[in-house]
C-alpha atoms as a PDB file:
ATOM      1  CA  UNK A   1     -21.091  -4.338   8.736  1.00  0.00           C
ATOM      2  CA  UNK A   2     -18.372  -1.535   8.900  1.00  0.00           C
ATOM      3  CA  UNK A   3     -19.095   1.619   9.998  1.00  0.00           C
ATOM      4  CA  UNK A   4     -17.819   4.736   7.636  1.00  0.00           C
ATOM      5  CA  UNK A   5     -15.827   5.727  10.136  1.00  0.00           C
ATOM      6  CA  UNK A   6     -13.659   2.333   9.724  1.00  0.00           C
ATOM      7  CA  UNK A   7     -12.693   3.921   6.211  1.00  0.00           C
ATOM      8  CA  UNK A   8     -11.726   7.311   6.867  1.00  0.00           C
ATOM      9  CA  UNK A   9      -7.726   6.258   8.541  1.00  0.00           C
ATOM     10  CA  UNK A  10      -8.093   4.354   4.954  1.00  0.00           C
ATOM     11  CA  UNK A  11      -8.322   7.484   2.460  1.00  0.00           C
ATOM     12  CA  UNK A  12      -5.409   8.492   0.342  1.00  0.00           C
ATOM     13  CA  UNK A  13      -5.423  12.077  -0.819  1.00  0.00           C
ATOM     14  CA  UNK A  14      -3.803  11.935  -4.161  1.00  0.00           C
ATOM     15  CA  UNK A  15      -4.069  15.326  -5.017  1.00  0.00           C
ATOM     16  CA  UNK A  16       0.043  15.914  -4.575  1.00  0.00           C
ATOM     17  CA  UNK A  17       3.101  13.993  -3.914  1.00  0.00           C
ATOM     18  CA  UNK A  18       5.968  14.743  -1.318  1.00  0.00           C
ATOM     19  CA  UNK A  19       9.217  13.078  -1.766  1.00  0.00           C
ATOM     20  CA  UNK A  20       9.801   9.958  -0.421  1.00  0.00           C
ATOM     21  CA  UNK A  21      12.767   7.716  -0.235  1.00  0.00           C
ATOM     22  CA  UNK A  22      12.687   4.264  -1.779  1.00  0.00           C
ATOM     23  CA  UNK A  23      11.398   1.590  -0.083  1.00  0.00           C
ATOM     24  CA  UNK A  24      14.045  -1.382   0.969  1.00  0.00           C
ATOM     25  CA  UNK A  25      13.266  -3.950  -1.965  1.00  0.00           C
ATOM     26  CA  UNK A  26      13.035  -3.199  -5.336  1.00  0.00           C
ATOM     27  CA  UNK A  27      11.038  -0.405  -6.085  1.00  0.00           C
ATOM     28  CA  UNK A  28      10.664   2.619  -8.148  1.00  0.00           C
ATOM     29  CA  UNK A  29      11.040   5.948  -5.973  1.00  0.00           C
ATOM     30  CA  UNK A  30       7.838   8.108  -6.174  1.00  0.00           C
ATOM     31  CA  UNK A  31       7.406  11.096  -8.983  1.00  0.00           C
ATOM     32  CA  UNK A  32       9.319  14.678  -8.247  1.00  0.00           C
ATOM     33  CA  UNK A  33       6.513  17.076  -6.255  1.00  0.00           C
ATOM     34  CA  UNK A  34       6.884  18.901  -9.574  1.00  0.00           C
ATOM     35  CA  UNK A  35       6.289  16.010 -12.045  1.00  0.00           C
ATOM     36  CA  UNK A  36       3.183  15.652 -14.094  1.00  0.00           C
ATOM     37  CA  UNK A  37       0.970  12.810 -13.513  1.00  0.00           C
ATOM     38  CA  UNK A  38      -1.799  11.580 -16.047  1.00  0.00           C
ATOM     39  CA  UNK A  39      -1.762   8.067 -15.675  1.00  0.00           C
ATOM     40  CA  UNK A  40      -2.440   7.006 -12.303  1.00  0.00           C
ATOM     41  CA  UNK A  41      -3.600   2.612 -11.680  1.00  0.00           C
ATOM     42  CA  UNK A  42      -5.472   2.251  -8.832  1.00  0.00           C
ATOM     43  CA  UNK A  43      -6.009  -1.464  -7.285  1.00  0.00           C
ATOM     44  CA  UNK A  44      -7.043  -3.329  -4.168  1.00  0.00           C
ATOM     45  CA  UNK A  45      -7.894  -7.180  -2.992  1.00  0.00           C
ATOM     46  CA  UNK A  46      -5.039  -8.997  -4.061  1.00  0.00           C
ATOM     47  CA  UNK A  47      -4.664 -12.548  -2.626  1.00  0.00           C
ATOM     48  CA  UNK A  48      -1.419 -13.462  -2.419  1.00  0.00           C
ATOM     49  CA  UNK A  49      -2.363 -17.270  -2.564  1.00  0.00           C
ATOM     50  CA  UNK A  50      -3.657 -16.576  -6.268  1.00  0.00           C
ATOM     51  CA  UNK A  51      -2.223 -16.051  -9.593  1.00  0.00           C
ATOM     52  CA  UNK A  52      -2.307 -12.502 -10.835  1.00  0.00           C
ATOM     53  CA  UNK A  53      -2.353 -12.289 -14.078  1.00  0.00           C
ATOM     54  CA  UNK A  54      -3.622  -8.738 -14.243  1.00  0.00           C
ATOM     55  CA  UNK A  55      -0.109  -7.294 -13.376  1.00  0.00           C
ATOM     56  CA  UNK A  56       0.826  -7.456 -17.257  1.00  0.00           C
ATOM     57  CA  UNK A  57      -2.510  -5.490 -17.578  1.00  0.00           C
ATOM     58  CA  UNK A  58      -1.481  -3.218 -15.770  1.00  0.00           C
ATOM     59  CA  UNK A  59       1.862  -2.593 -16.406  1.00  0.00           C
ATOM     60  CA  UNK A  60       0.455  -2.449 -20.475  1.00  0.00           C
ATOM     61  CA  UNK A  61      -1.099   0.598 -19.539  1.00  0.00           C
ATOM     62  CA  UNK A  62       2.031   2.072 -18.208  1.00  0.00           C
ATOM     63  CA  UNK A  63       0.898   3.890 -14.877  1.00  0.00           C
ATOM     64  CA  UNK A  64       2.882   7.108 -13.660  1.00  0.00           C
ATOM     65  CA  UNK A  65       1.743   5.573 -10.151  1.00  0.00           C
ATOM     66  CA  UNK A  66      -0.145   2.632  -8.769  1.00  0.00           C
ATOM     67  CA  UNK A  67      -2.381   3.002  -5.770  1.00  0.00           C
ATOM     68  CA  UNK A  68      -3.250  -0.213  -3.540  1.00  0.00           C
ATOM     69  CA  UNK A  69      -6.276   0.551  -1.877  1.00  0.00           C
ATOM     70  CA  UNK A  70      -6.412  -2.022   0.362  1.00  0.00           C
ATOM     71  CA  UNK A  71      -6.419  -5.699   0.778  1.00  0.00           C
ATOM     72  CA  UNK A  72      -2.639  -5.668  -0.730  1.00  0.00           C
ATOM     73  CA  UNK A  73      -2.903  -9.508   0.916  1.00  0.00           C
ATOM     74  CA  UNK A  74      -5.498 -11.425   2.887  1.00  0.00           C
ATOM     75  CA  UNK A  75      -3.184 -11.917   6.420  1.00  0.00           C
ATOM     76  CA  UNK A  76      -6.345 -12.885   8.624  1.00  0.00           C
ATOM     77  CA  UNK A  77      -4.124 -13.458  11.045  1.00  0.00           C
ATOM     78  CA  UNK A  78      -3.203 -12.854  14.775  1.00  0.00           C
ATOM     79  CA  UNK A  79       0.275 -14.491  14.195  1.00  0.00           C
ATOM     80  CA  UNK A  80       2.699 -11.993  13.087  1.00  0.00           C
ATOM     81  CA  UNK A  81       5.318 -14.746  11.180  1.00  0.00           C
ATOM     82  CA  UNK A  82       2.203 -15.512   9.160  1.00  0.00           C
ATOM     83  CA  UNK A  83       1.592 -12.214   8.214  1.00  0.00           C
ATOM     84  CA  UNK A  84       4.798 -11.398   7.353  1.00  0.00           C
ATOM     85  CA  UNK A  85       4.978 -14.848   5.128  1.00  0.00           C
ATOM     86  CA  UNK A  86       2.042 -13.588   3.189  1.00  0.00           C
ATOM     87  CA  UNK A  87       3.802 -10.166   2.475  1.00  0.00           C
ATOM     88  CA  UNK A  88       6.931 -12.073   1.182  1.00  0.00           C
ATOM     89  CA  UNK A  89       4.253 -14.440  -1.009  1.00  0.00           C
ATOM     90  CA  UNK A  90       2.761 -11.008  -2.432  1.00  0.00           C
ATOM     91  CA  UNK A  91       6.215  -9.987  -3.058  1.00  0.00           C
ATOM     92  CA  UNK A  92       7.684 -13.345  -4.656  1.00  0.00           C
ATOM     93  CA  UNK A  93       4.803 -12.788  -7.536  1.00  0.00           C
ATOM     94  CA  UNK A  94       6.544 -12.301 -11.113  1.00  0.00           C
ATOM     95  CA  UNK A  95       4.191  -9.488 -12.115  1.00  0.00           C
ATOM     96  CA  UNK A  96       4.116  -7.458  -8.494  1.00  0.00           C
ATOM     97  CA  UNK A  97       7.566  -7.665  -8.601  1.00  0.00           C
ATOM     98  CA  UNK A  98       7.999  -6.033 -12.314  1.00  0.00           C
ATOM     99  CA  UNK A  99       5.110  -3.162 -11.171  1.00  0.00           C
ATOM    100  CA  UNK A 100       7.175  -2.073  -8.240  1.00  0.00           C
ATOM    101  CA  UNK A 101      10.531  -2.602 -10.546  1.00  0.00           C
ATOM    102  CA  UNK A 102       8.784   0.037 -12.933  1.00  0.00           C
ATOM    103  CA  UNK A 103       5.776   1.706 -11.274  1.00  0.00           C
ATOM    104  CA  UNK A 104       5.838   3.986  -8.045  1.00  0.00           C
ATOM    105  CA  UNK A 105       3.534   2.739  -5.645  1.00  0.00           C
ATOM    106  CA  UNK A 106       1.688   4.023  -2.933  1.00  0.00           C
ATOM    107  CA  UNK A 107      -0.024   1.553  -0.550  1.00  0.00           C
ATOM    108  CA  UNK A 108      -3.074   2.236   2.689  1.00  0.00           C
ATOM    109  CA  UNK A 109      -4.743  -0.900   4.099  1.00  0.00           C
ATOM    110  CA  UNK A 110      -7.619  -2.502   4.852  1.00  0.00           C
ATOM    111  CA  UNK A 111      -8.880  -5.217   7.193  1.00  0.00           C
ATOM    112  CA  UNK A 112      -7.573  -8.698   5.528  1.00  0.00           C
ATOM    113  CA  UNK A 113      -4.051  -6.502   5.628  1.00  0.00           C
ATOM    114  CA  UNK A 114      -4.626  -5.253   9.003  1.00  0.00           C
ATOM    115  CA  UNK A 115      -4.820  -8.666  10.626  1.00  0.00           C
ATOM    116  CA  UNK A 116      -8.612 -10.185  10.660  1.00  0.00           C
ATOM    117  CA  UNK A 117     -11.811  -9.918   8.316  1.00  0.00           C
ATOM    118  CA  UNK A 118     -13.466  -7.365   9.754  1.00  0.00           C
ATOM    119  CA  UNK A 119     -11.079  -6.404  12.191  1.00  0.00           C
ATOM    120  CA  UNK A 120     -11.292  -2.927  14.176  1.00  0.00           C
ATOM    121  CA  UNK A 121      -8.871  -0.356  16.124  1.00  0.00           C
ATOM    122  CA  UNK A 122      -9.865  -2.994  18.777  1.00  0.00           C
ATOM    123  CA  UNK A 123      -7.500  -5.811  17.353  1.00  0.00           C
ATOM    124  CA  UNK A 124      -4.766  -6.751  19.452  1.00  0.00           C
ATOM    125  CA  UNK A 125      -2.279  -6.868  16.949  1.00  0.00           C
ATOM    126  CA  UNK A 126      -2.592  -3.983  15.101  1.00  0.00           C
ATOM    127  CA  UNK A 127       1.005  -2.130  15.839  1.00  0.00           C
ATOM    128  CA  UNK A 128       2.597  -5.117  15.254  1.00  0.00           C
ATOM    129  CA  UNK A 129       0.914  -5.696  11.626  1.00  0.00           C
ATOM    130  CA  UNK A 130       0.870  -1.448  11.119  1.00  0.00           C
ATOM    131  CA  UNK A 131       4.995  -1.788  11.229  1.00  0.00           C
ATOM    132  CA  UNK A 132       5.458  -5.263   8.940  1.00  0.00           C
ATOM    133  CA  UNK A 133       2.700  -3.232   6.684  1.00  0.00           C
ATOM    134  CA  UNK A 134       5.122  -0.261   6.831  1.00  0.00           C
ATOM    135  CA  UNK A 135       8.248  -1.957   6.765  1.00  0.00           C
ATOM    136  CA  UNK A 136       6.991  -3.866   3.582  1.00  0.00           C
ATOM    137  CA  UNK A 137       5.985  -0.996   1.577  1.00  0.00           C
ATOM    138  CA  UNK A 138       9.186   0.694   2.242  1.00  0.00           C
ATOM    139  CA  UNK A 139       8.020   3.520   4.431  1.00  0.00           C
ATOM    140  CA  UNK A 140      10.705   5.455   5.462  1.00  0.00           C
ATOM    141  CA  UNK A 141      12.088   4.992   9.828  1.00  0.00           C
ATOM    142  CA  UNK A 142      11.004   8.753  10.315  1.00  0.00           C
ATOM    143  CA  UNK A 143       7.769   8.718   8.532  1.00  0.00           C
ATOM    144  CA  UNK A 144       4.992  10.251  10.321  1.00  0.00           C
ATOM    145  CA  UNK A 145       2.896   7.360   9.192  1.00  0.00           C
ATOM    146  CA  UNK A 146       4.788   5.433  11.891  1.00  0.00           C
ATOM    147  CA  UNK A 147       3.464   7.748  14.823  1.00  0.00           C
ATOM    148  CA  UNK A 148       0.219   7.261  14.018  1.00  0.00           C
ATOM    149  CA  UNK A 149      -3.114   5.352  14.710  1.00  0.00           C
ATOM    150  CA  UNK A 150      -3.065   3.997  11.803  1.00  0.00           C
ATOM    151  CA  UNK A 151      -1.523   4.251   8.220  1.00  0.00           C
ATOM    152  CA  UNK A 152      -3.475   7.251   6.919  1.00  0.00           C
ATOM    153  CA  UNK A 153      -1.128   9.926   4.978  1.00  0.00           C
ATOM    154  CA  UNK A 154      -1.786  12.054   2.263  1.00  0.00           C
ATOM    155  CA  UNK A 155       0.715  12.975  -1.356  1.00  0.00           C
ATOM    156  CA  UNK A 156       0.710  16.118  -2.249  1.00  0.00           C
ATOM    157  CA  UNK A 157       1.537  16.810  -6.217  1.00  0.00           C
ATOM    158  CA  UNK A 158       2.308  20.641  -6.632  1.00  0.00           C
ATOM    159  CA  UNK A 159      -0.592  22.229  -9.012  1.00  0.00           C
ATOM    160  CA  UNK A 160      -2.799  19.214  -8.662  1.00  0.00           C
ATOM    161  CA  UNK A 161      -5.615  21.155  -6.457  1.00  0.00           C
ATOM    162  CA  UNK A 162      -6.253  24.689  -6.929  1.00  0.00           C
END
């Protein structure tokens, strides 16, 4: 069983956005600090080995931003060239391709994405699968999210918390 304290390096704060530079594939930059969000998607556990049908769902309801939550693929691995095969599966998919072609998205892991089911700050490999989780989601070389334990960052969207 996990412990709470397993989710907290998990938690996206989504009251705000900074601006961020576009990841290195095909994506859609994040909103202006100043731009007005009321449509935000929000989605987690997506096997890359499965079809995902839910994509045109989602898109449907055209999102101002899409939040994975965690599980963006189920790497349950200790072999880095199979984890970063399993990004590049998630990334081949039709519809995950058209949401980051027309939805910002914002991305935090969890433990199939960190390397192993259940997996803690104990696993061997975690800053080698922190920087192909980074690098695949587009996170910027000087992004504080790369000097630290963990992927944990917050967005800040101006007027959003009072």
């Amino acid at each position: 069983m996990l412990s709470s304290m397993t989710f907290l390096p998990r938690i996206l704060v989504l009251c705000a956005f900074l601006a961020a530079t576009a990841p290195a594939f095909a994506a859609t930059p994040l909103p202006a600090r100043d731009a007005e969000l009321t449509r935000i998607a929000f989605g987690s556990c997506s096997k890359e080995t499965l079809p995902q049908p839910i994509w045109s769902a989602v898109l449907a309801t055209k999102p101002e931003l899409f939040v994975f939550l965690g599980d963006n693929i189920y790497g349950d691995t200790r072999d880095m060239d199979v984890l970063r095969g399993k990004y590049a599966r998630l990334a081949a998919i039709d519809g995950f391709r058209a949401l980051r072609a027309q939805v910002p998205v914002v991305a935090t892991w969890d433990d199939h994405d960190f390397g192993e089911d259940d997996a803690g700050g104990d696993y061997p490999m975690k800053e080698q699968s922190r920087g192909i989780f980074l690098d695949f989601w587009g996170e910027p070389a000087d992004s504080q999210r790369r000097g630290r334990d963990g992927v944990y960052t917050s967005y800040r969207k101006a007027g959003a918390c009072s």
